[in-house]
C-alpha atoms as a PDB file:
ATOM      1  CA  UNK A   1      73.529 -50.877 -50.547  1.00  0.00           C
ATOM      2  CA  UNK A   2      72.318 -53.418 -53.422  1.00  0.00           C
ATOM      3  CA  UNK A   3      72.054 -56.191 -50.467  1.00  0.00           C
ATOM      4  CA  UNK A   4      70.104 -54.154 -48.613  1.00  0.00           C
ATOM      5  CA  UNK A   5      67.763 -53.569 -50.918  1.00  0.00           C
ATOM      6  CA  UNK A   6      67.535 -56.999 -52.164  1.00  0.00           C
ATOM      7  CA  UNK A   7      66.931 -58.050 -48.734  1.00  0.00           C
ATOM      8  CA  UNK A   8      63.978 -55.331 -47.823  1.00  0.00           C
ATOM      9  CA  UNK A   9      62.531 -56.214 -51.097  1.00  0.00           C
ATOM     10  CA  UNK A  10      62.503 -60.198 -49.824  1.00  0.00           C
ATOM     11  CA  UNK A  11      61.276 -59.594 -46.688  1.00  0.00           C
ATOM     12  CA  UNK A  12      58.363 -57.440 -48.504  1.00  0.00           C
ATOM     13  CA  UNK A  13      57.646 -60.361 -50.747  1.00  0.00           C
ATOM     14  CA  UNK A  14      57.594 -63.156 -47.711  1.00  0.00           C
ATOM     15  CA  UNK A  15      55.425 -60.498 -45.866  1.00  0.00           C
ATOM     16  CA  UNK A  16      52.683 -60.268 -48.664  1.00  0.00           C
ATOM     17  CA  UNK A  17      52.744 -64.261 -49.367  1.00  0.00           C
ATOM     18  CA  UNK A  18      52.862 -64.995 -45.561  1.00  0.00           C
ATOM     19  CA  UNK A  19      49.385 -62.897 -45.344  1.00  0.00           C
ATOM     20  CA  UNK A  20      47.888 -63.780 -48.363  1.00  0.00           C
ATOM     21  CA  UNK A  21      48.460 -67.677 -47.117  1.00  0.00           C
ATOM     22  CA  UNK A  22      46.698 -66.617 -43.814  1.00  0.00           C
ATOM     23  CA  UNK A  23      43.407 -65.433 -45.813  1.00  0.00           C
ATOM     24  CA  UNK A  24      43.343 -67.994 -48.047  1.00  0.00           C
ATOM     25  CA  UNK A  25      43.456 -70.292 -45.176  1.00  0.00           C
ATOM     26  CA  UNK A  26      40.911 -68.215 -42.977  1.00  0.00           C
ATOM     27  CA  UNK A  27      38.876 -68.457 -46.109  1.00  0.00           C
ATOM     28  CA  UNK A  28      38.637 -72.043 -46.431  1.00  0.00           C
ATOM     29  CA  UNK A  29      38.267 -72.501 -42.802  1.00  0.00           C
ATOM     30  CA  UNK A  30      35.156 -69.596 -42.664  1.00  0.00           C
ATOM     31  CA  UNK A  31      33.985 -71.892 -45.614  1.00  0.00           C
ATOM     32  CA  UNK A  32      33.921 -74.761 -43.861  1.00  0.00           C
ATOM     33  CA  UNK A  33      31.804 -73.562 -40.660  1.00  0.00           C
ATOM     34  CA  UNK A  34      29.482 -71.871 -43.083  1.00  0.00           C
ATOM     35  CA  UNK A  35      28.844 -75.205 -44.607  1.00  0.00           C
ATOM     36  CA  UNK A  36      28.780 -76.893 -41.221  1.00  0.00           C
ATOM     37  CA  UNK A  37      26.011 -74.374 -39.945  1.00  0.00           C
ATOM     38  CA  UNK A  38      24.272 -74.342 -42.792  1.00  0.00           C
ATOM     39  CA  UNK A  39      23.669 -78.617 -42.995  1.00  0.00           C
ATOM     40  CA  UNK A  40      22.905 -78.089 -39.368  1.00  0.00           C
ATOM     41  CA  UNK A  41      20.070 -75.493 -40.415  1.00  0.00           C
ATOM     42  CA  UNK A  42      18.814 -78.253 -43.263  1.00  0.00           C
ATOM     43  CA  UNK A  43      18.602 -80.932 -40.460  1.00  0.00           C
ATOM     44  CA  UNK A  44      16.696 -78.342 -38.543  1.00  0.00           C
ATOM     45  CA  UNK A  45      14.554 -77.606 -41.187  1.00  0.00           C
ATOM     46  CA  UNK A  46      13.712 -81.014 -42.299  1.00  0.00           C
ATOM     47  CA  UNK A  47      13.863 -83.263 -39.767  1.00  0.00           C
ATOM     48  CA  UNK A  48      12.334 -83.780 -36.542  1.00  0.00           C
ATOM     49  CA  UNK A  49      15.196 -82.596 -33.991  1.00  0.00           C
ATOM     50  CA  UNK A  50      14.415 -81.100 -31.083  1.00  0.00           C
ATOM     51  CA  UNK A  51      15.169 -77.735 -29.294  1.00  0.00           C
ATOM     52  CA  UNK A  52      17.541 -79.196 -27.059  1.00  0.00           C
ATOM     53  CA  UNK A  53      19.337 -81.474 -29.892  1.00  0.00           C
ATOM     54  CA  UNK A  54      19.349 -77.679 -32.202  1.00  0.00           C
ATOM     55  CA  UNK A  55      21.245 -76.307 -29.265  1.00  0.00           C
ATOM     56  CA  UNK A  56      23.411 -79.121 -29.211  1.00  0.00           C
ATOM     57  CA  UNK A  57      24.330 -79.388 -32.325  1.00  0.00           C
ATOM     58  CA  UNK A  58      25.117 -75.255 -32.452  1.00  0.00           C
ATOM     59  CA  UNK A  59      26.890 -75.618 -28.967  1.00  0.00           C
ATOM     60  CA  UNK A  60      29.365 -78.187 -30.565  1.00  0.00           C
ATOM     61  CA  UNK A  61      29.891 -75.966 -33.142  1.00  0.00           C
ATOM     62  CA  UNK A  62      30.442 -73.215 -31.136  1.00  0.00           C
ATOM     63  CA  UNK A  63      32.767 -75.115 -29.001  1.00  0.00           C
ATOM     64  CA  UNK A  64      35.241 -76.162 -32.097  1.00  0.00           C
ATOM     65  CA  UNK A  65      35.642 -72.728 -32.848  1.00  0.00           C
ATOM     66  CA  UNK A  66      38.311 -72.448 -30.500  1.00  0.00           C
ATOM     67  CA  UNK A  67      40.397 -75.260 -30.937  1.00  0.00           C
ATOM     68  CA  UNK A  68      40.538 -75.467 -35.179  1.00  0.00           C
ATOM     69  CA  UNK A  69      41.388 -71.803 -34.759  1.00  0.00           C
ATOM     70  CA  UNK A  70      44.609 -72.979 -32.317  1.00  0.00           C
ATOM     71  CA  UNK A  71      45.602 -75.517 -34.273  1.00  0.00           C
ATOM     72  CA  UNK A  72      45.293 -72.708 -37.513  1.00  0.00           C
ATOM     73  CA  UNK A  73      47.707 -70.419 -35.228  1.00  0.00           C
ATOM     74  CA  UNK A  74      50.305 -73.485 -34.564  1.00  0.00           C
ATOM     75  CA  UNK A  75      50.548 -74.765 -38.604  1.00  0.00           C
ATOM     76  CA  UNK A  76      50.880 -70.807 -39.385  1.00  0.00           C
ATOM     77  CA  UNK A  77      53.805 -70.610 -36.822  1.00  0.00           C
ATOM     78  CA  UNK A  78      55.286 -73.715 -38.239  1.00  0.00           C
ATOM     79  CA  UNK A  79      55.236 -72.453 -41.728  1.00  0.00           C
ATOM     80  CA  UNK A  80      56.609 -69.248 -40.536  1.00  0.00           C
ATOM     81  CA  UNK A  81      59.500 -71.182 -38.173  1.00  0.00           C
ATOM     82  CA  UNK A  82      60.561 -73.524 -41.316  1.00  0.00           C
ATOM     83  CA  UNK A  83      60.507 -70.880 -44.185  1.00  0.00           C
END
């Protein structure tokens, strides 16, 4: 019964570290495109870009989204596999 225990009690600590390590890592990542979007808005705002090089510049960042999210799924699953 004491094993039992100490293992539901591990399990509940890997569970609240393994989500807190998610956030903190959404976190920096939602950091990051915030950042990203809002030197693109300074460049907008003080230099002499165009409409078609404001939608570029927004279209690549849209387009990243995707893939830096992926490769955030894949290093969580690795962490997950090797702990």
């Amino acid at each position: 019964k004491e094993s039992a225990n100490q293992v539901r009690v591990d399990a509940d600590k890997y569970a609240w570290q393994s989500e807190a390590a998610g956030r903190v890592s959404f976190l920096l990542f939602l950091i990051g495109f915030e950042l990203f979007r809002a030197v693109a808005m300074l460049m907008v705002m003080f230099s002499d870009l165009t409409i078609g090089q404001i939608f570029a510049v927004f279209g690549y960042l849209w387009f990243m989204l995707s893939p830096v999210q992926e490769l955030l799924g894949i290093q969580f699953s690795w962490y997950s596999a090797k702990a």
